[in-house]
Protein backbone atom coordinates (compact mmCIF):
# COMPACT_ATOMS: atom_id res chain seq x y z
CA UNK A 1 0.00 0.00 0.00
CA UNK A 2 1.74 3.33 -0.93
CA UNK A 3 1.27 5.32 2.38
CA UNK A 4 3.00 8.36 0.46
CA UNK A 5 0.41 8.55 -2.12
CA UNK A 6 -2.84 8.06 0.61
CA UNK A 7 -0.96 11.28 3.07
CA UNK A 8 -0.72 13.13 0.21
CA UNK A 9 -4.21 12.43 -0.60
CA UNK A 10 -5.52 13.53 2.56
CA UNK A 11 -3.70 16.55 2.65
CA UNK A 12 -5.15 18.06 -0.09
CA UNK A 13 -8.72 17.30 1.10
CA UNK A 14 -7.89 18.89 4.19
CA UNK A 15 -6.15 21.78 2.47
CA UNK A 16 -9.13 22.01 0.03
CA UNK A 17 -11.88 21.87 2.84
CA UNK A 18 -9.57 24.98 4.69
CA UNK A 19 -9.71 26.93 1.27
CA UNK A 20 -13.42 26.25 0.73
CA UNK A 21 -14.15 26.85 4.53
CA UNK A 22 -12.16 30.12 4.36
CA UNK A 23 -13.85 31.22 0.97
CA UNK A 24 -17.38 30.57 2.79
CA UNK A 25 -16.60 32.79 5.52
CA UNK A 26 -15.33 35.90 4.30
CA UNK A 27 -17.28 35.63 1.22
CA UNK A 28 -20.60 37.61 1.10
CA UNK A 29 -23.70 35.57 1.51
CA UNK A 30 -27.60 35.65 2.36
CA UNK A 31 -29.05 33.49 4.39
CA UNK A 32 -31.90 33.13 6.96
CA UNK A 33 -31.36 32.44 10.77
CA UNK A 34 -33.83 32.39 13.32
CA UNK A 35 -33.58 34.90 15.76
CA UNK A 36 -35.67 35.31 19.37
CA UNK A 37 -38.77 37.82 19.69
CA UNK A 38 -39.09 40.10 22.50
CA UNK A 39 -42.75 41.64 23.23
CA UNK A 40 -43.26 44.90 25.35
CA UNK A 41 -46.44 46.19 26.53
CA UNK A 42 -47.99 42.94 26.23
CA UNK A 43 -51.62 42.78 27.01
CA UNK A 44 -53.58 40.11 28.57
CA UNK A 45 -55.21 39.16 25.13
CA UNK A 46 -51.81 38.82 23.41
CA UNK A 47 -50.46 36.69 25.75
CA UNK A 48 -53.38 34.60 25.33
CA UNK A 49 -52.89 34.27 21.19
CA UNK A 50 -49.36 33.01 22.53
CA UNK A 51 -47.29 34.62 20.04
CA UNK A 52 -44.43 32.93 18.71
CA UNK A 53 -41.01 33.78 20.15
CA UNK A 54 -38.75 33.26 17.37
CA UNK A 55 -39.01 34.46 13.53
CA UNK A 56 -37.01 33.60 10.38
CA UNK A 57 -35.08 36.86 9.27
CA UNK A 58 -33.12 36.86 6.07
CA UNK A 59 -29.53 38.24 6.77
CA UNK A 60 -26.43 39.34 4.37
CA UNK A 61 -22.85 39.71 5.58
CA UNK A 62 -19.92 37.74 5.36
CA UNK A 63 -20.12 34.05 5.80
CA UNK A 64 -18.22 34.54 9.55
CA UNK A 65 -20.35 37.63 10.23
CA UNK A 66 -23.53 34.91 10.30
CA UNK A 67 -22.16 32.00 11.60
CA UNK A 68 -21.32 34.42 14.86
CA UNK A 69 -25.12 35.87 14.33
CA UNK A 70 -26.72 32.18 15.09
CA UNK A 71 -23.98 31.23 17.81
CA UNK A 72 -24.75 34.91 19.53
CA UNK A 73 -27.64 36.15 21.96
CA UNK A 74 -29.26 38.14 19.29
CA UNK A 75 -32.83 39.65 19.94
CA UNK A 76 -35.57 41.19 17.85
CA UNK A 77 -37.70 44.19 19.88
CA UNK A 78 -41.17 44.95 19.22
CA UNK A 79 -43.71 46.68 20.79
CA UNK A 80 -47.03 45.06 20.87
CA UNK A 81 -48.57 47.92 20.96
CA UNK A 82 -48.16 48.05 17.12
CA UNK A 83 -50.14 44.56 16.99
CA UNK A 84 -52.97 44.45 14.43
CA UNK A 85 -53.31 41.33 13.31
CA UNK A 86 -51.87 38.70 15.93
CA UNK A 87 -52.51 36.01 13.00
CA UNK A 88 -49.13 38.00 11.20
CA UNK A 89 -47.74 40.61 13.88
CA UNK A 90 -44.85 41.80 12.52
CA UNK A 91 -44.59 44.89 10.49
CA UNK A 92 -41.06 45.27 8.97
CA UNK A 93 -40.77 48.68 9.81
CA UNK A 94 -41.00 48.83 13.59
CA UNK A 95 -38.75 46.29 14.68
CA UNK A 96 -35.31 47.05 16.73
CA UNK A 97 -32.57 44.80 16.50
CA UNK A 98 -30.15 44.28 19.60
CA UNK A 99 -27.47 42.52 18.05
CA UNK A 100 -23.86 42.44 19.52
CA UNK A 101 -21.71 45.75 17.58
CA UNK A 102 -19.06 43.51 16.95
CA UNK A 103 -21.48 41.62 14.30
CA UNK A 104 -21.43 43.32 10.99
CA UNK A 105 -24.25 42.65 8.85
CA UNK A 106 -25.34 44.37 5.30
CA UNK A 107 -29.02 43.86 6.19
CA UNK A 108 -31.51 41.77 8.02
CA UNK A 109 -34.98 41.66 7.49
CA UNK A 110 -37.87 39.46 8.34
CA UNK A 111 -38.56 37.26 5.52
CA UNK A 112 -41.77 37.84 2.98
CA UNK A 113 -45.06 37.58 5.16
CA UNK A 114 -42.57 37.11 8.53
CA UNK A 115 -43.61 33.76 8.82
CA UNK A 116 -42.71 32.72 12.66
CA UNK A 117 -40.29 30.16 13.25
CA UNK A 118 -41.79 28.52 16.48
CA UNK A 119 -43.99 25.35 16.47
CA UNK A 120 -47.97 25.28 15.81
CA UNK A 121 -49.84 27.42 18.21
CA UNK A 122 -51.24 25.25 21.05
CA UNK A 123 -54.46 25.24 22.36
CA UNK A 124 -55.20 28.14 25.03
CA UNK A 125 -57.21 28.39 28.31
CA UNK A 126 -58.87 31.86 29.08
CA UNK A 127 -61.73 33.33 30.91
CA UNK A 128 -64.23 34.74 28.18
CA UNK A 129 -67.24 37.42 28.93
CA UNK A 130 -70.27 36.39 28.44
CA UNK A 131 -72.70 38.58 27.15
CA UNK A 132 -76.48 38.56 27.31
CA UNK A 133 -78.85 38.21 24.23
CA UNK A 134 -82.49 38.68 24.17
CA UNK A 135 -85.58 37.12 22.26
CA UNK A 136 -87.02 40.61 22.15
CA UNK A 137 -87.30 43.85 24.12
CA UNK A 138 -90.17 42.90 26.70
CA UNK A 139 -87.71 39.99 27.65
CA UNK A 140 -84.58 42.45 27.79
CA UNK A 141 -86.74 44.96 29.89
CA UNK A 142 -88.47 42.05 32.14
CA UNK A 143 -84.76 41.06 32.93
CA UNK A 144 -83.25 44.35 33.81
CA UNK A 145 -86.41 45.39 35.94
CA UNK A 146 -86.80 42.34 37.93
CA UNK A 147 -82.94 42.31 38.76
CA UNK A 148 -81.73 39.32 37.05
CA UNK A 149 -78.50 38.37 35.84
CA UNK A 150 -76.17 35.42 35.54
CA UNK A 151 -74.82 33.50 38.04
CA UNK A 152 -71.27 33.65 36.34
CA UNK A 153 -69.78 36.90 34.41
CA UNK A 154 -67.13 35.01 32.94
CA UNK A 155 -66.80 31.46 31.75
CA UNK A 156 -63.74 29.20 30.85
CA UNK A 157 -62.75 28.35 27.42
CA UNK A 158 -60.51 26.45 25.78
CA UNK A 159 -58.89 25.73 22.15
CA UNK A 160 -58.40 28.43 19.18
CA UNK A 161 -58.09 31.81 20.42
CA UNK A 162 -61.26 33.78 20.04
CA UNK A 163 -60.46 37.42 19.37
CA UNK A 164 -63.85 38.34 20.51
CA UNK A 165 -62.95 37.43 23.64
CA UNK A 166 -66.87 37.07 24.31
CA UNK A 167 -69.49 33.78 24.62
CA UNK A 168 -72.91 34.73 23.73
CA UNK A 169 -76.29 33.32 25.49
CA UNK A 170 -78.93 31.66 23.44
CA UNK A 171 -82.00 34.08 23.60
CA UNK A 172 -83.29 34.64 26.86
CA UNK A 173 -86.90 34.67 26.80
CA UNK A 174 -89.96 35.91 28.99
CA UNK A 175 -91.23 32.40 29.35
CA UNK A 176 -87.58 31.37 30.34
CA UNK A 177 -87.22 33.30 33.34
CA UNK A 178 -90.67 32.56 34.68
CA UNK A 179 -89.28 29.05 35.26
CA UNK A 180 -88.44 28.01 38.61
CA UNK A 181 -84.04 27.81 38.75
CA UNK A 182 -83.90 29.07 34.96
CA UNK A 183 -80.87 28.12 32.59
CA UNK A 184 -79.95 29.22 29.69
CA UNK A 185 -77.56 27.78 26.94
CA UNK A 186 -73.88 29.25 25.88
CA UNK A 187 -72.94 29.29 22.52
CA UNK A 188 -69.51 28.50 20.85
CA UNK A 189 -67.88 31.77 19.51
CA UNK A 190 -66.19 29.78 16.62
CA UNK A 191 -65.47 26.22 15.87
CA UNK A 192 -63.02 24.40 17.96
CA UNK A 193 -63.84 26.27 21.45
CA UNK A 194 -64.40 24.30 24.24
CA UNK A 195 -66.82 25.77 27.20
CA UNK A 196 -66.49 24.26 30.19
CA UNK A 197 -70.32 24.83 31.39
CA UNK A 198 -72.74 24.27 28.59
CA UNK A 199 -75.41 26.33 30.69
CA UNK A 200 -75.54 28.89 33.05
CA UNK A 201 -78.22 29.46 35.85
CA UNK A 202 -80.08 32.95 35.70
CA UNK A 203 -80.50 34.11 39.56
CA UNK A 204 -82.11 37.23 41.33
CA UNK A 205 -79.24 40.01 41.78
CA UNK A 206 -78.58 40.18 45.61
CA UNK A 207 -78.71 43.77 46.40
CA UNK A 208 -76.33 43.10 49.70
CA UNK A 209 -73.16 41.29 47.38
CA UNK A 210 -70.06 43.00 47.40
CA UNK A 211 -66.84 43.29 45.28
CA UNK A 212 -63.58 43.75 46.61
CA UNK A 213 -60.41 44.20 44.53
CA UNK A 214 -57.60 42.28 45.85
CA UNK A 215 -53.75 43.22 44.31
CA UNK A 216 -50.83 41.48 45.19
CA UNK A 217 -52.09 38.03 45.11
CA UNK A 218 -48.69 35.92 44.76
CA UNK A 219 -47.98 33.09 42.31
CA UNK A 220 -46.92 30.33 43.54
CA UNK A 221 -43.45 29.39 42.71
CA UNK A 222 -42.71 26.70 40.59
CA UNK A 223 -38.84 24.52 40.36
CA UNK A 224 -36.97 25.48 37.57
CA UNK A 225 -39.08 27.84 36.35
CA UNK A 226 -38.83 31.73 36.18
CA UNK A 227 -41.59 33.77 35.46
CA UNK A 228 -42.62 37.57 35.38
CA UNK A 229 -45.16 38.85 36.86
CA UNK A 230 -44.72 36.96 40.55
CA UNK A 231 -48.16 39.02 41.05
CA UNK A 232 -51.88 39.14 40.08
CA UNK A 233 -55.08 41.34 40.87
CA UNK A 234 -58.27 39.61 41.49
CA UNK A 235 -61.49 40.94 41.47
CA UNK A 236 -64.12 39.19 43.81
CA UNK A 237 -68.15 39.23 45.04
CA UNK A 238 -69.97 37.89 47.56
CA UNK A 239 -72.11 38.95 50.40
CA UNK A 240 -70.99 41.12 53.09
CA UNK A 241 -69.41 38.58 55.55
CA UNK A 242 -67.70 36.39 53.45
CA UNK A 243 -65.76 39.03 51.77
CA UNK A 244 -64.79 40.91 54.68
CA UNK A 245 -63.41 37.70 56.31
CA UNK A 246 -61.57 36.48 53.40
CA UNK A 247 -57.46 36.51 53.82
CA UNK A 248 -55.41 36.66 50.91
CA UNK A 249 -53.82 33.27 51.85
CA UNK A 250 -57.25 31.76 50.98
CA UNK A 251 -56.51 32.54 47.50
CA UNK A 252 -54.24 30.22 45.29
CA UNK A 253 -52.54 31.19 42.02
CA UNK A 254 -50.94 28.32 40.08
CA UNK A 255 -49.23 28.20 36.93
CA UNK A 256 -50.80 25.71 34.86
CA UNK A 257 -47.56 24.47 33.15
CA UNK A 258 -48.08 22.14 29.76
CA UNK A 259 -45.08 19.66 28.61
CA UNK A 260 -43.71 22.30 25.94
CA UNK A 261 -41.63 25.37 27.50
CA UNK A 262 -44.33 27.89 26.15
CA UNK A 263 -43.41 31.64 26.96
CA UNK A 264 -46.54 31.89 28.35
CA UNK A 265 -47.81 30.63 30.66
CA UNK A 266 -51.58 30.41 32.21
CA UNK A 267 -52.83 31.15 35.44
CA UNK A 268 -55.29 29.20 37.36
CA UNK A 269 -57.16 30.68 40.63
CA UNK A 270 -58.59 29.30 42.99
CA UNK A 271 -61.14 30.98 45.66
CA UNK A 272 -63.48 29.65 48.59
CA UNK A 273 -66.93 28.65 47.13
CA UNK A 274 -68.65 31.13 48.73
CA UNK A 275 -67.07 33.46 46.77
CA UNK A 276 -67.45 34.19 42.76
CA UNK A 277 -64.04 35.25 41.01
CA UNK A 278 -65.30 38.42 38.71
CA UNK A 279 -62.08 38.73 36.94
CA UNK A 280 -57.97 38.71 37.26
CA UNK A 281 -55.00 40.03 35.83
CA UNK A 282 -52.66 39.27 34.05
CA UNK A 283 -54.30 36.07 33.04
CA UNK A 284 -50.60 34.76 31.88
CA UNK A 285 -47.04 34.99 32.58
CA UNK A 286 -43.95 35.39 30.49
CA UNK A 287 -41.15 32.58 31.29
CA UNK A 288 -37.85 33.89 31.54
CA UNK A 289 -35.03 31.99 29.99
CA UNK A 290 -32.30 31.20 32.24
């Protein structure tokens, strides 16, 4: 076997694949990296559409130049405030880049339509409004006058996020409320929402029920996971003695944490059964990579 001949061989692949790696990274190329999305001024509804955190951008520089873009902490900034359509959020134009200054790029650019990078959306749980329809007016007025209302404000959905944010009645009718315990029927918003009560009991407003506004309800901690806020604000009713006797400690706030490292996360809260939870915010919580 000529050993000579098989060295010499190998050092002129190695010496190629040196003169092709060098060419590749000083020569000028575009490519497209995915880089990591940061949200300000997130709202309660946003954080429910669980935008995605990372985005394909299309870059140009020298071949080094992107290979020390992907291995970096680079970071995308945009304010949600500028949110129109969650479905497609990004708009070119008002994006900040905090890339390290020792990176030198030509350009980079979200790529046509910013498609995001991250996997499917998963399915959501949120607390939707539910709002009252009518047969006709007499049944509207006969409603109002007698001081009706629903035993819930709020009910629990889950699946596709519903931008309406709202679960309508089936018509409430005169004849309806004339019947001893009355219920009436939610409708699905759009297909692929799950409600978890399929009917909700119509009850005489109580003219002695209270709300309270509790803030700085903690969360409780979970291992190996960071989150901001560490803090919610509930809003509660019930009569007069329950809610005057009711401790903050008698309130529980748990992350409801799925197998995928979403970055956000729901909240779940828990209150004594003599009293109804009217609302609380935030709703979610941003994880904080480590």
């Amino acid at each position: 076997m000529n050993y000579r001949l098989l060295s010499l061989s190998i050092i002129s692949l190695i010496v190629s694949l040196a003169i092709w790696v060098q060419i590749r990274l000083t020569s000028y190329q575009t490519a497209t990296v995915k880089v990591q999305v940061r949200y300000t001024n997130l709202t309660d509804t946003l954080l429910a559409n669980q935008l995605p955190e990372r985005y394909r951008f299309r870059v140009r520089g020298k071949g080094l130049e992107i290979v020390k873009l992907r291995l970096s902490d680079a970071q995308a900034q945009y304010n949600a405030l500028d949110i129109v359509n969650p479905e497609n959020p990004i708009n070119p134009e008002k994006i900040q880049f905090d890339i390290p200054h020792t990176i030198k790029l030509d350009y980079i650019e979200p790529e046509p339509e910013a498609q995001p990078a991250s996997k499917k959306r998963q399915p959501v749980r949120y607390y939707a409004e539910i709002e009252l329809v009518f047969q006709d007016y007499e049944s509207r007025d006969y409603f109002y006058d007698n001081n009706y209302k629903l035993s819930v404000e709020k009910v629990e959905v889950s699946g596709n996020y519903n931008t309406s944010r709202t679960v309508k009645t089936l018509p409430i009718s005169r004849s309806l409320l004339s019947k001893n315990k009355p219920r009436i029927k939610l409708s699905s918003p759009v297909d692929g929402i799950l409600i978890s009560s399929d009917a909700i009991e119509i009850v005489k407003a109580d003219k002695q029920l209270l709300t309270r506004v509790i803030s700085s309800v903690p969360i409780e901690s979970q291992p190996n996971t960071d989150f901001y806020p560490k803090e919610i604000t509930v809003r509660i009713r019930g009569n007069n003695e329950s809610i005057k006797k009711l401790s903050i400690s008698e309130i529980s706030a748990v992350l409801l944490l799925a197998e995928e490292d979403n970055f956000q996360i729901p909240i779940r809260v828990s209150i004594p059964e003599t009293i109804e939870l009217l609302d609380y915010s935030p709703q979610f919580v941003s994880r904080i990579s480590k």
